[in-house]
PDB file of N, CA and C in Angstrom:
ATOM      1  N   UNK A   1      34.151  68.467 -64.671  1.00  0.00           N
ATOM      2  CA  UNK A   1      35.522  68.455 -64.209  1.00  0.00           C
ATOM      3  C   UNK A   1      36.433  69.213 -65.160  1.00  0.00           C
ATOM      4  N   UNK A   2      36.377  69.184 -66.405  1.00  0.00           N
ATOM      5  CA  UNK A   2      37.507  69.754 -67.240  1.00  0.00           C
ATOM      6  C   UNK A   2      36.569  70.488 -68.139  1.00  0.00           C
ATOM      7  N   UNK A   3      35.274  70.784 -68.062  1.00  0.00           N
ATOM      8  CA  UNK A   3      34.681  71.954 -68.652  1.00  0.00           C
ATOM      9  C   UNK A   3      34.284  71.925 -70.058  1.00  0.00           C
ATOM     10  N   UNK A   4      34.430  70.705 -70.431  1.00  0.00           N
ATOM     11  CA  UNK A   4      34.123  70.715 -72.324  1.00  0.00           C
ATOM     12  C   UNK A   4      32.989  70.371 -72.559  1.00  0.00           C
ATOM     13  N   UNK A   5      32.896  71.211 -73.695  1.00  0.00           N
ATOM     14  CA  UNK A   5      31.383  71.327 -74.210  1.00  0.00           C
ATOM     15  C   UNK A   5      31.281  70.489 -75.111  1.00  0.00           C
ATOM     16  N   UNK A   6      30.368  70.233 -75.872  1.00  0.00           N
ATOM     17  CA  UNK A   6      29.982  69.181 -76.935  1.00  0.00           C
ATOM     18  C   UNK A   6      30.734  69.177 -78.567  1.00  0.00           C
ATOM     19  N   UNK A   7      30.550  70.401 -78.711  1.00  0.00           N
ATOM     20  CA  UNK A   7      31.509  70.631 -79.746  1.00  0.00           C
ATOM     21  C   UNK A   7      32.937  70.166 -79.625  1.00  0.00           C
ATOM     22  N   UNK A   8      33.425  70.775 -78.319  1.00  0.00           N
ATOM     23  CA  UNK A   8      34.819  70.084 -78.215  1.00  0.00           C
ATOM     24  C   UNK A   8      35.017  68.532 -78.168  1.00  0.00           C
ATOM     25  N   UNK A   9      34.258  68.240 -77.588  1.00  0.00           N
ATOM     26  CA  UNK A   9      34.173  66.541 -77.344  1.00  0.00           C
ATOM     27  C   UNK A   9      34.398  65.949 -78.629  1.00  0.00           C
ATOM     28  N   UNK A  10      33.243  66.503 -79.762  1.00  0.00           N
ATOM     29  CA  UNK A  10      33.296  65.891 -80.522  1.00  0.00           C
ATOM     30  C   UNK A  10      34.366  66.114 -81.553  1.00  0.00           C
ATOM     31  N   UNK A  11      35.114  67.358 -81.494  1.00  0.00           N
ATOM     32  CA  UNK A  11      36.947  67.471 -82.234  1.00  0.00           C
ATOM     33  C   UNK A  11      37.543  66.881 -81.345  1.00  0.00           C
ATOM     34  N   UNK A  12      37.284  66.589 -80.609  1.00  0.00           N
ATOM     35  CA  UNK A  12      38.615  65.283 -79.742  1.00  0.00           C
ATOM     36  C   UNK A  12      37.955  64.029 -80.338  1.00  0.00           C
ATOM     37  N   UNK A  13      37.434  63.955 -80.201  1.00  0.00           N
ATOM     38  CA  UNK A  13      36.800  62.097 -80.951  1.00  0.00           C
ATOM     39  C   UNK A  13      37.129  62.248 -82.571  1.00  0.00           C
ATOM     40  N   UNK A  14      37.303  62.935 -83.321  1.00  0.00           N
ATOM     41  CA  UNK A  14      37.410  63.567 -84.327  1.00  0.00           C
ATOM     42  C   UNK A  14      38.940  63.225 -84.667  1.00  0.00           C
ATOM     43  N   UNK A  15      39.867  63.995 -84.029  1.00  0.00           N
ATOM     44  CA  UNK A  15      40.792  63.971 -84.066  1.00  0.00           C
ATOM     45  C   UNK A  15      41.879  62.256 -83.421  1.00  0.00           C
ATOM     46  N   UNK A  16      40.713  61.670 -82.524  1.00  0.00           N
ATOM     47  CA  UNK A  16      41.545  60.419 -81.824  1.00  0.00           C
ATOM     48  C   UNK A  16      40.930  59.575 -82.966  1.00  0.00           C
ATOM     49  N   UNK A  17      40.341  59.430 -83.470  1.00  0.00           N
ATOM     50  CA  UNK A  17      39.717  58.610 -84.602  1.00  0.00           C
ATOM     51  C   UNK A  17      40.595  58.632 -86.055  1.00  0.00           C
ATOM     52  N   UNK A  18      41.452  59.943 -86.492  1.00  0.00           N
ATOM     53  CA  UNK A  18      42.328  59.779 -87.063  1.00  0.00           C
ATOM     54  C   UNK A  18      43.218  59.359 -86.731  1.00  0.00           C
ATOM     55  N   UNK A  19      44.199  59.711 -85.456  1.00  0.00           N
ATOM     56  CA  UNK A  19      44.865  59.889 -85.211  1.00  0.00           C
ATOM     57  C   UNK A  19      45.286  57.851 -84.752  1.00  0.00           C
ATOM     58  N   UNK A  20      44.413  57.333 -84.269  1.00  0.00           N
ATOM     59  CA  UNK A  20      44.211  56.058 -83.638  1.00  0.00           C
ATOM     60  C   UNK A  20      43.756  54.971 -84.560  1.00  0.00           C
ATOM     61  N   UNK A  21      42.609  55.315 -85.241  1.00  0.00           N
ATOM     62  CA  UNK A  21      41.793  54.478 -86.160  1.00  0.00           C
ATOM     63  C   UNK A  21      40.845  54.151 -85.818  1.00  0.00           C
ATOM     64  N   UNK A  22      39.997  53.378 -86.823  1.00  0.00           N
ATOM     65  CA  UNK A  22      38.590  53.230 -86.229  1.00  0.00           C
ATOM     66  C   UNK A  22      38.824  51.537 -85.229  1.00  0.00           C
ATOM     67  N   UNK A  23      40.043  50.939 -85.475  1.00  0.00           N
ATOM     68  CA  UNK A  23      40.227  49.505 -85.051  1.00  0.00           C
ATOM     69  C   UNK A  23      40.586  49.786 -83.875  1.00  0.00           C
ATOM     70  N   UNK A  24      41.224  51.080 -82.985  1.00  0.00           N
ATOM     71  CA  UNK A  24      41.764  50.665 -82.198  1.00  0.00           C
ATOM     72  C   UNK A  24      41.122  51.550 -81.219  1.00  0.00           C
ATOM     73  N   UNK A  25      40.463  52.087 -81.492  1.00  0.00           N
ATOM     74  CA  UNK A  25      39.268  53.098 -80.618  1.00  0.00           C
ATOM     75  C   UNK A  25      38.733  52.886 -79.485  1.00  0.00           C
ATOM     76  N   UNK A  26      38.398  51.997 -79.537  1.00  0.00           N
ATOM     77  CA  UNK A  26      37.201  51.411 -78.703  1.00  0.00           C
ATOM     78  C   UNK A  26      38.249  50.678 -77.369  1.00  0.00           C
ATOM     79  N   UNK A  27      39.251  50.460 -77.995  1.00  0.00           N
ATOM     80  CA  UNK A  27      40.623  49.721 -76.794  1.00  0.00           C
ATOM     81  C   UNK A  27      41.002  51.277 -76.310  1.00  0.00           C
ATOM     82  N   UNK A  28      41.406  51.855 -77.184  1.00  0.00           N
ATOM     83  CA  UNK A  28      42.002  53.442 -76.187  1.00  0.00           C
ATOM     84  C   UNK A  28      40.803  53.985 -75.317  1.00  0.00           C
ATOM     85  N   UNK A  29      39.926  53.641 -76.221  1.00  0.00           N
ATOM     86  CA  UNK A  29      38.458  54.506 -74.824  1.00  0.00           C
ATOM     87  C   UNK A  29      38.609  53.515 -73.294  1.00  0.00           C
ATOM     88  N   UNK A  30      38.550  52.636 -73.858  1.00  0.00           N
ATOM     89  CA  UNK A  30      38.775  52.190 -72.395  1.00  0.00           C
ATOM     90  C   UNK A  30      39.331  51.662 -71.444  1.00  0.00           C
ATOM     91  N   UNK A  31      40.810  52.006 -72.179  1.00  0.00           N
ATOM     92  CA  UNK A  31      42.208  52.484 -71.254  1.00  0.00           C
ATOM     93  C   UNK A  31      41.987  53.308 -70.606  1.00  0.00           C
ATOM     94  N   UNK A  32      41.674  54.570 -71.796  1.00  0.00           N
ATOM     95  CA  UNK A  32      41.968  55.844 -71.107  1.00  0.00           C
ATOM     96  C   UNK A  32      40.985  56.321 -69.947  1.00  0.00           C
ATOM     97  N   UNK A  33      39.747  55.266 -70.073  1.00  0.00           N
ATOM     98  CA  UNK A  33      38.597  55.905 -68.880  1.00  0.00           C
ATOM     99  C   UNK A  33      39.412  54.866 -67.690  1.00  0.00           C
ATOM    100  N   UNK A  34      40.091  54.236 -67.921  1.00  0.00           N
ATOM    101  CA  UNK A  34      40.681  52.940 -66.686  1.00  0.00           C
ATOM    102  C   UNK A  34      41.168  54.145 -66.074  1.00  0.00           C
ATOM    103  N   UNK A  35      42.346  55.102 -66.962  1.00  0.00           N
ATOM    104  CA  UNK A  35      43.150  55.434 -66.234  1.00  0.00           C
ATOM    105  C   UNK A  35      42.966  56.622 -65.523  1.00  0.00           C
ATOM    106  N   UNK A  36      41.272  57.731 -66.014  1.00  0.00           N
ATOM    107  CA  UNK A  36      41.129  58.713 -65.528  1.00  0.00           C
ATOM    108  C   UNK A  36      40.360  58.305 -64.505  1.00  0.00           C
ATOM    109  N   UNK A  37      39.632  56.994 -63.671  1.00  0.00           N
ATOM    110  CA  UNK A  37      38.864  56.692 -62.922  1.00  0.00           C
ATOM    111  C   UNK A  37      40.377  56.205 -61.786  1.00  0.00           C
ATOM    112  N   UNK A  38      41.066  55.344 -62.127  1.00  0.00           N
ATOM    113  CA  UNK A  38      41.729  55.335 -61.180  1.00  0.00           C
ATOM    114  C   UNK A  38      42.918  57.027 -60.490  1.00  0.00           C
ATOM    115  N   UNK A  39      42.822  57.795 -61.558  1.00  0.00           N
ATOM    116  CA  UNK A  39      43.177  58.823 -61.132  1.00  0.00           C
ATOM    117  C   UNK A  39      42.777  59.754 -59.985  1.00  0.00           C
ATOM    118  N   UNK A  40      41.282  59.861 -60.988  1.00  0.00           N
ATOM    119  CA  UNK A  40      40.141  59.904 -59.609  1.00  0.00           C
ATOM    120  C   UNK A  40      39.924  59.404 -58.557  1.00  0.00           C
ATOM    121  N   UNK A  41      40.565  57.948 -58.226  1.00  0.00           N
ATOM    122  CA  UNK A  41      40.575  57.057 -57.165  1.00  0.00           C
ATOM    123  C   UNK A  41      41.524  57.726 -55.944  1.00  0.00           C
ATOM    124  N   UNK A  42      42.878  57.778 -56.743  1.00  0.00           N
ATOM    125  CA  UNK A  42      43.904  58.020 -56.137  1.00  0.00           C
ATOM    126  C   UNK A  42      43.730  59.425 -55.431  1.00  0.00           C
ATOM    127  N   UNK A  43      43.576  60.059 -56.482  1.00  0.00           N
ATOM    128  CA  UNK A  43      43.383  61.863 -55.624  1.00  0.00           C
ATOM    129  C   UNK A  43      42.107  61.790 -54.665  1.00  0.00           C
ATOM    130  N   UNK A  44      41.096  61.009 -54.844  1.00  0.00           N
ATOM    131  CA  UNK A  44      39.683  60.731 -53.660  1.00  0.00           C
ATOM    132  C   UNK A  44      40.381  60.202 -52.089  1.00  0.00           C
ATOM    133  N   UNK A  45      41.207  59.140 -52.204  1.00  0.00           N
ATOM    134  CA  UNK A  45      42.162  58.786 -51.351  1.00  0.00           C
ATOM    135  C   UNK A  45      43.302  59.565 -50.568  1.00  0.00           C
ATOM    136  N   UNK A  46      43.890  60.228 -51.794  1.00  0.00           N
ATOM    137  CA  UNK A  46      44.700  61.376 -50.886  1.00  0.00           C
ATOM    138  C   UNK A  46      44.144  62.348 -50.137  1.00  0.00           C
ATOM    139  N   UNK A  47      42.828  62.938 -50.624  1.00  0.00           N
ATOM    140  CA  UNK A  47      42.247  63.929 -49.670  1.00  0.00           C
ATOM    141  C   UNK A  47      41.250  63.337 -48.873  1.00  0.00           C
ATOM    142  N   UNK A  48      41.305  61.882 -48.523  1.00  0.00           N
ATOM    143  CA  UNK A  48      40.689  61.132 -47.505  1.00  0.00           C
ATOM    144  C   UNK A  48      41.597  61.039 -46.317  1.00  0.00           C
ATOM    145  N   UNK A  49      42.991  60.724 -46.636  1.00  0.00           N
ATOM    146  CA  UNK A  49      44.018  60.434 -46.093  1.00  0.00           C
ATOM    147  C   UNK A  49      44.546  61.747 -45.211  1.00  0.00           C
ATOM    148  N   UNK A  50      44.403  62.690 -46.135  1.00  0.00           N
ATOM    149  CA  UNK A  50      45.180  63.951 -45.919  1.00  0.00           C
ATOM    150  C   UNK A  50      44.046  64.848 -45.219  1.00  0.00           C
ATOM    151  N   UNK A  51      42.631  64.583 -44.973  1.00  0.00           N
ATOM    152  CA  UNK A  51      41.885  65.790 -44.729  1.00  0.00           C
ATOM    153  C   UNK A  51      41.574  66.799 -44.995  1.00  0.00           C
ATOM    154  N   UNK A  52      41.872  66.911 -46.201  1.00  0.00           N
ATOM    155  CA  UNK A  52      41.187  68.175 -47.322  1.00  0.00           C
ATOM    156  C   UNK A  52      39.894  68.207 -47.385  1.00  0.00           C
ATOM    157  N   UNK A  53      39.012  67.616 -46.980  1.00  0.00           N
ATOM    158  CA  UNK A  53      37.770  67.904 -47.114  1.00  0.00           C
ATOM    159  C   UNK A  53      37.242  68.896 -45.610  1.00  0.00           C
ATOM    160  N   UNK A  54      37.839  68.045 -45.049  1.00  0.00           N
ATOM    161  CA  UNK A  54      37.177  68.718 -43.535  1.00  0.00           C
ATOM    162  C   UNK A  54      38.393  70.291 -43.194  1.00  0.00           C
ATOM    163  N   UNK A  55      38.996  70.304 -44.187  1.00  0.00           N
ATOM    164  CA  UNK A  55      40.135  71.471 -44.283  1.00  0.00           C
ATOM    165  C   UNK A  55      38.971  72.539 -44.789  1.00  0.00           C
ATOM    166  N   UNK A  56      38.802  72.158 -46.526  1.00  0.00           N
ATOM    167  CA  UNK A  56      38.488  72.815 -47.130  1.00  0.00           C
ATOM    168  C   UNK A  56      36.722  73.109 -46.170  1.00  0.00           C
ATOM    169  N   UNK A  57      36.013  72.705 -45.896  1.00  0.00           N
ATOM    170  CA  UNK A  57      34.951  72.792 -45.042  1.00  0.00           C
ATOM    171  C   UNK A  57      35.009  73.888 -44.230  1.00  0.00           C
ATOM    172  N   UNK A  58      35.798  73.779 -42.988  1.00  0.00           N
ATOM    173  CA  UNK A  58      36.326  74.814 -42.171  1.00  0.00           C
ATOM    174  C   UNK A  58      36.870  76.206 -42.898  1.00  0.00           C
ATOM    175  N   UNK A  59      37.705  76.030 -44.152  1.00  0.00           N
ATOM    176  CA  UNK A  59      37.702  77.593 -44.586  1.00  0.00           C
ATOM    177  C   UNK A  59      36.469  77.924 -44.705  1.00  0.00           C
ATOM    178  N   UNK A  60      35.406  77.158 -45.774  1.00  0.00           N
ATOM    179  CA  UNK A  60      34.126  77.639 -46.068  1.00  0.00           C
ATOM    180  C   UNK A  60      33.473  78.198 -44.894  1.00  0.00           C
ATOM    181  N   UNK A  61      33.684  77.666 -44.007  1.00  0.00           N
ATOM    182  CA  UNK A  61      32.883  78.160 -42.648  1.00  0.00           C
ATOM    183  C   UNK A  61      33.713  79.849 -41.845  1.00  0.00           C
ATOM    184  N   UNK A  62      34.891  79.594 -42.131  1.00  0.00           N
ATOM    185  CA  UNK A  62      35.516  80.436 -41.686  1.00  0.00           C
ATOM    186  C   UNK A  62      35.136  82.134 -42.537  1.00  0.00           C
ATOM    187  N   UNK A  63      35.269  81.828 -43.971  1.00  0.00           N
ATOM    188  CA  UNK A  63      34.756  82.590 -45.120  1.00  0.00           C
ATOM    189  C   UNK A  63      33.450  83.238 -44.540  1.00  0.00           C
ATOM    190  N   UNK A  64      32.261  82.017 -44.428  1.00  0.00           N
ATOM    191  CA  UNK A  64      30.644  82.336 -43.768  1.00  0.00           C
ATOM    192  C   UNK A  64      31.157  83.149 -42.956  1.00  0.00           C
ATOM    193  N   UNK A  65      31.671  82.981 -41.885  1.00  0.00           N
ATOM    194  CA  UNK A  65      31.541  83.924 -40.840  1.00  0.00           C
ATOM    195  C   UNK A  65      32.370  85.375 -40.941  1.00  0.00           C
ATOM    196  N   UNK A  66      33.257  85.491 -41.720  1.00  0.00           N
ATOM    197  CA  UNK A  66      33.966  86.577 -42.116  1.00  0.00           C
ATOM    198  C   UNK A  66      32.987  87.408 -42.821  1.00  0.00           C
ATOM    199  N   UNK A  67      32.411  86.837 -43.624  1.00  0.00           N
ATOM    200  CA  UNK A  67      31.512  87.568 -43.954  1.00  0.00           C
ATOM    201  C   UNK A  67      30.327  87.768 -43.133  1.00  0.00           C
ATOM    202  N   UNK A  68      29.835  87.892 -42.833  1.00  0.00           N
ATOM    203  CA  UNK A  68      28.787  87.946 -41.619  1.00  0.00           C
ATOM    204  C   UNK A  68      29.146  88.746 -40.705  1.00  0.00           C
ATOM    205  N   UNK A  69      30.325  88.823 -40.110  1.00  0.00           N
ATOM    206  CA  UNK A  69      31.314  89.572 -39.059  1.00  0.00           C
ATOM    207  C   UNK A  69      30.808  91.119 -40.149  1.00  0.00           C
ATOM    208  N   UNK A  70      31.555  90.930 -41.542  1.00  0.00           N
ATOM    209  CA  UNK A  70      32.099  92.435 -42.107  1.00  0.00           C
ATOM    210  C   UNK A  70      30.507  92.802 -42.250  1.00  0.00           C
ATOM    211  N   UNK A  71      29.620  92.260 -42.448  1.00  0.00           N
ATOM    212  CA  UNK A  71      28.083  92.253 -42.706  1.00  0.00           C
ATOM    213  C   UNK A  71      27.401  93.470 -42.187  1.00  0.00           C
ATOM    214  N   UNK A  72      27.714  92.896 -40.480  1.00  0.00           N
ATOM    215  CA  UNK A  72      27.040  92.929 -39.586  1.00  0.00           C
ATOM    216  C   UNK A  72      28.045  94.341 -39.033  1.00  0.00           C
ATOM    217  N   UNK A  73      29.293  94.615 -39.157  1.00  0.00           N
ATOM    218  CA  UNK A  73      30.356  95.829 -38.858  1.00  0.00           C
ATOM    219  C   UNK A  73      30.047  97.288 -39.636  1.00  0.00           C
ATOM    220  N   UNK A  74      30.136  96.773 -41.125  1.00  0.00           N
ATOM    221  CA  UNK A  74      29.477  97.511 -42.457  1.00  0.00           C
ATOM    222  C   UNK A  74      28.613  99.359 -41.655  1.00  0.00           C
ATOM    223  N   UNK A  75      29.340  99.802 -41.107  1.00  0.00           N
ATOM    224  CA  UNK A  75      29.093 101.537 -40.963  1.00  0.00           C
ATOM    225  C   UNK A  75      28.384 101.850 -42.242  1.00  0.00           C
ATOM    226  N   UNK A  76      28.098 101.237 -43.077  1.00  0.00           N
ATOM    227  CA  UNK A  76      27.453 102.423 -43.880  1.00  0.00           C
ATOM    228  C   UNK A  76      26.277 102.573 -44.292  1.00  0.00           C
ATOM    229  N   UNK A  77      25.410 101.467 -43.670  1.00  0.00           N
ATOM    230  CA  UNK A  77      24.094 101.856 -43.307  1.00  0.00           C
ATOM    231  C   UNK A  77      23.793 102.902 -42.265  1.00  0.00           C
ATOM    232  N   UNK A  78      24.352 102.697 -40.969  1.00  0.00           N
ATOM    233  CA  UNK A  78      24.336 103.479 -40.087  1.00  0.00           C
ATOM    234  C   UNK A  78      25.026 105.125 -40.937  1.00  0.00           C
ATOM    235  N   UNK A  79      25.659 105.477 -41.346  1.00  0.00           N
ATOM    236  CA  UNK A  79      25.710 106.484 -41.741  1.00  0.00           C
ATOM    237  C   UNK A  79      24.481 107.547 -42.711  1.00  0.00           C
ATOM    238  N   UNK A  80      24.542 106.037 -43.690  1.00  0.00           N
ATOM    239  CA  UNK A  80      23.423 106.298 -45.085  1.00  0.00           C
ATOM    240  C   UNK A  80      21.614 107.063 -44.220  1.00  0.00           C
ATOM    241  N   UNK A  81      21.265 106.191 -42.932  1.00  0.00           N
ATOM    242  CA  UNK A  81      20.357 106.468 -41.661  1.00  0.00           C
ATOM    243  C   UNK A  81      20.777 108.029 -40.942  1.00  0.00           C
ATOM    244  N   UNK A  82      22.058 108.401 -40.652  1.00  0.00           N
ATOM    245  CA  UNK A  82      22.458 109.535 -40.345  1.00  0.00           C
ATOM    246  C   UNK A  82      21.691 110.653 -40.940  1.00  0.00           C
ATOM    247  N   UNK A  83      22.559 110.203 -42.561  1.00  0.00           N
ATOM    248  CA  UNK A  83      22.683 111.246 -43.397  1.00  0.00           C
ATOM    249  C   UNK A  83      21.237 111.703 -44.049  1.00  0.00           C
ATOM    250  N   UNK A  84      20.006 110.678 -43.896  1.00  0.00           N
ATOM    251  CA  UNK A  84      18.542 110.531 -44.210  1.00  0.00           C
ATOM    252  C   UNK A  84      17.922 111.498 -43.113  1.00  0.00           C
ATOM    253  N   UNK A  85      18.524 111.502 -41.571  1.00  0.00           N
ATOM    254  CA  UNK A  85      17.895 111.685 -40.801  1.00  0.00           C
ATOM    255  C   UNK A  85      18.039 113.233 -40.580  1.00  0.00           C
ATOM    256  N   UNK A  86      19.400 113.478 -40.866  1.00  0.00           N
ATOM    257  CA  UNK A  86      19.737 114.780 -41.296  1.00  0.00           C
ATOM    258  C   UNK A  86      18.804 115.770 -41.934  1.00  0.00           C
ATOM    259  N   UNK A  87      19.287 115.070 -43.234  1.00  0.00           N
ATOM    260  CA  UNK A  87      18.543 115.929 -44.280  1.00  0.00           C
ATOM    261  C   UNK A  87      17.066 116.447 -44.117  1.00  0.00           C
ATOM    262  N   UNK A  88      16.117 115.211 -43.391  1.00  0.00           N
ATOM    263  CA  UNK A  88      15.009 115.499 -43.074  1.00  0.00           C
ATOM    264  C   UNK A  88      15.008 116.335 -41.564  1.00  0.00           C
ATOM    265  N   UNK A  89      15.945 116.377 -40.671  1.00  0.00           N
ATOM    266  CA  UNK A  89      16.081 117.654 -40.149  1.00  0.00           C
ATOM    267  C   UNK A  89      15.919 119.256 -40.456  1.00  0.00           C
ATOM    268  N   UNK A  90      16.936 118.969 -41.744  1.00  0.00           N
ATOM    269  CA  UNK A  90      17.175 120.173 -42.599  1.00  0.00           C
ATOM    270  C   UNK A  90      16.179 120.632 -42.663  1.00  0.00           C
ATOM    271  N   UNK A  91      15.474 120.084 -43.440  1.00  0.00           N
ATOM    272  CA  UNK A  91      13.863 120.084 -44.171  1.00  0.00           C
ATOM    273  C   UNK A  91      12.836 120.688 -43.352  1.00  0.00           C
ATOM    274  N   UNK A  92      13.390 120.131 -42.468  1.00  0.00           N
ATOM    275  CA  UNK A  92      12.061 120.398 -41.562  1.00  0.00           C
ATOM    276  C   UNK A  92      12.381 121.867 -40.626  1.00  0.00           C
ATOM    277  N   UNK A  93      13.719 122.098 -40.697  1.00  0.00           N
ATOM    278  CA  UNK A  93      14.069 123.321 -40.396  1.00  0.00           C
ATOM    279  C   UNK A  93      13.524 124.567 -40.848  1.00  0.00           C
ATOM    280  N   UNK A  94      14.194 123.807 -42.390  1.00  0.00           N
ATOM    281  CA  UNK A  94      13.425 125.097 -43.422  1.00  0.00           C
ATOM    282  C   UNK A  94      11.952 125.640 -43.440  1.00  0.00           C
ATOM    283  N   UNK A  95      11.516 124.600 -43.486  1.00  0.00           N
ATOM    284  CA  UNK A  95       9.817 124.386 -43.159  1.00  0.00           C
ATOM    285  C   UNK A  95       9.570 125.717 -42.660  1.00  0.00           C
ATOM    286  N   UNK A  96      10.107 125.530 -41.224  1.00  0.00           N
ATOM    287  CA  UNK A  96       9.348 126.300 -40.349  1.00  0.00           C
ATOM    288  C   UNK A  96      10.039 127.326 -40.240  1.00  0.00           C
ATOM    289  N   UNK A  97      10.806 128.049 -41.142  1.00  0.00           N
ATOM    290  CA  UNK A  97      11.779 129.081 -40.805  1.00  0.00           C
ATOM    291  C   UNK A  97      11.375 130.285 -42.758  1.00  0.00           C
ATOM    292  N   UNK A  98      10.857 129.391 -43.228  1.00  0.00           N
ATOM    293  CA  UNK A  98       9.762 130.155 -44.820  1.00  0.00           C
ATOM    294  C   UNK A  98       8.908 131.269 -44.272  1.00  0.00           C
ATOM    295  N   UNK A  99       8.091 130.981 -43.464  1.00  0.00           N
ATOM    296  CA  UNK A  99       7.221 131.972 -43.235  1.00  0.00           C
ATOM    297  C   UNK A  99       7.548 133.024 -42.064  1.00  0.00           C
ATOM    298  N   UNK A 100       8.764 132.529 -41.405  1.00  0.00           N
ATOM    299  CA  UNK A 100       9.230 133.185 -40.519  1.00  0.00           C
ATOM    300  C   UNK A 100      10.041 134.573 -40.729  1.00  0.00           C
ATOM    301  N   UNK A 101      10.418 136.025 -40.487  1.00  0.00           N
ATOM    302  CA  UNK A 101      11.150 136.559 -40.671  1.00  0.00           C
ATOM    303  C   UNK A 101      11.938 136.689 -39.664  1.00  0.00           C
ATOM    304  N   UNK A 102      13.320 136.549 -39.949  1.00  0.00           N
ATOM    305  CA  UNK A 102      14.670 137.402 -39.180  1.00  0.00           C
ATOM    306  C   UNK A 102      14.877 138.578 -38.670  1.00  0.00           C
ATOM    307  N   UNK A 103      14.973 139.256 -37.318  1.00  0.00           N
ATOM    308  CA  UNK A 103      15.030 140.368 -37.471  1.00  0.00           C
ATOM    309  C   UNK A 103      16.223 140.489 -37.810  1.00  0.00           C
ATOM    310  N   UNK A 104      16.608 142.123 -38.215  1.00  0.00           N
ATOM    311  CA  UNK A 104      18.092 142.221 -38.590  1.00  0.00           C
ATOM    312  C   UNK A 104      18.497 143.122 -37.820  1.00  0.00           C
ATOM    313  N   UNK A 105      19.580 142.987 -36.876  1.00  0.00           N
ATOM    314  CA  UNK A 105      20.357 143.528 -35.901  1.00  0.00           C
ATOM    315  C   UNK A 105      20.812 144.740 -36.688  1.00  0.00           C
ATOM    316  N   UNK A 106      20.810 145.641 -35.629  1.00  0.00           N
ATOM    317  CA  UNK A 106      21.650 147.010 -36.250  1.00  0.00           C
ATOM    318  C   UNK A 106      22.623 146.922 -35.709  1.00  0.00           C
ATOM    319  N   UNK A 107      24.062 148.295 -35.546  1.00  0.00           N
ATOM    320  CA  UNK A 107      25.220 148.003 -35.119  1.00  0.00           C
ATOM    321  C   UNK A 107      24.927 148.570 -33.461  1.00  0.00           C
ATOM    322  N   UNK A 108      26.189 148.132 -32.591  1.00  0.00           N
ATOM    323  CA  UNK A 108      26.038 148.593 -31.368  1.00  0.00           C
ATOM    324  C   UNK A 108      27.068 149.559 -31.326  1.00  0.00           C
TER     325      UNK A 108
END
């Protein structure tokens, strides 16, 4: 939830241990988890209440399919296939045009 690593954890315990004491520690730890669990309570409730889940759901789905739409639209395979199919046109032009000579027109 808030991303801290071990090191940090342990300069916050570090620092609440001065800052608090070693007597009164163990009472702030478990205030302060009272008060981040009922926090958690409250905001679990509001987006029960409010429908943020089945909100946020539907973008995700909406997202899936946007993408999938641009996926599946995406010209530039079909081009990249063009431009392959081309070239090996070319190629194959040349091929058969090496051993061939041109005549060369005179003037009229």
């Amino acid at each position: 939830m808030f991303n801290i690593g071990f090191s940090e954890l342990i300069m916050i315990l570090l620092v609440a241990f001065v800052i608090v004491g070693p007597k009164d520690l163990p009472k702030v730890a478990r205030s302060l988890g009272r008060t981040v669990r009922s926090i958690r309570k409250m905001f679990d409730e509001f987006k029960d209440e409010a429908g943020l889940d089945d909100t946020i759901n539907e973008f995700k789905d909406i997202q899936r399919d946007i993408n999938t739409t641009i996926h599946e639209v995406d010209p530039r395979k079909d081009i990249q296939d063009v431009k392959t199919d081309t070239q090996k046109a070319l190629r194959e032009a040349e091929q058969s045009t090496i051993g061939k000579k041109t005549p060369i027109r005179g003037k009229d």
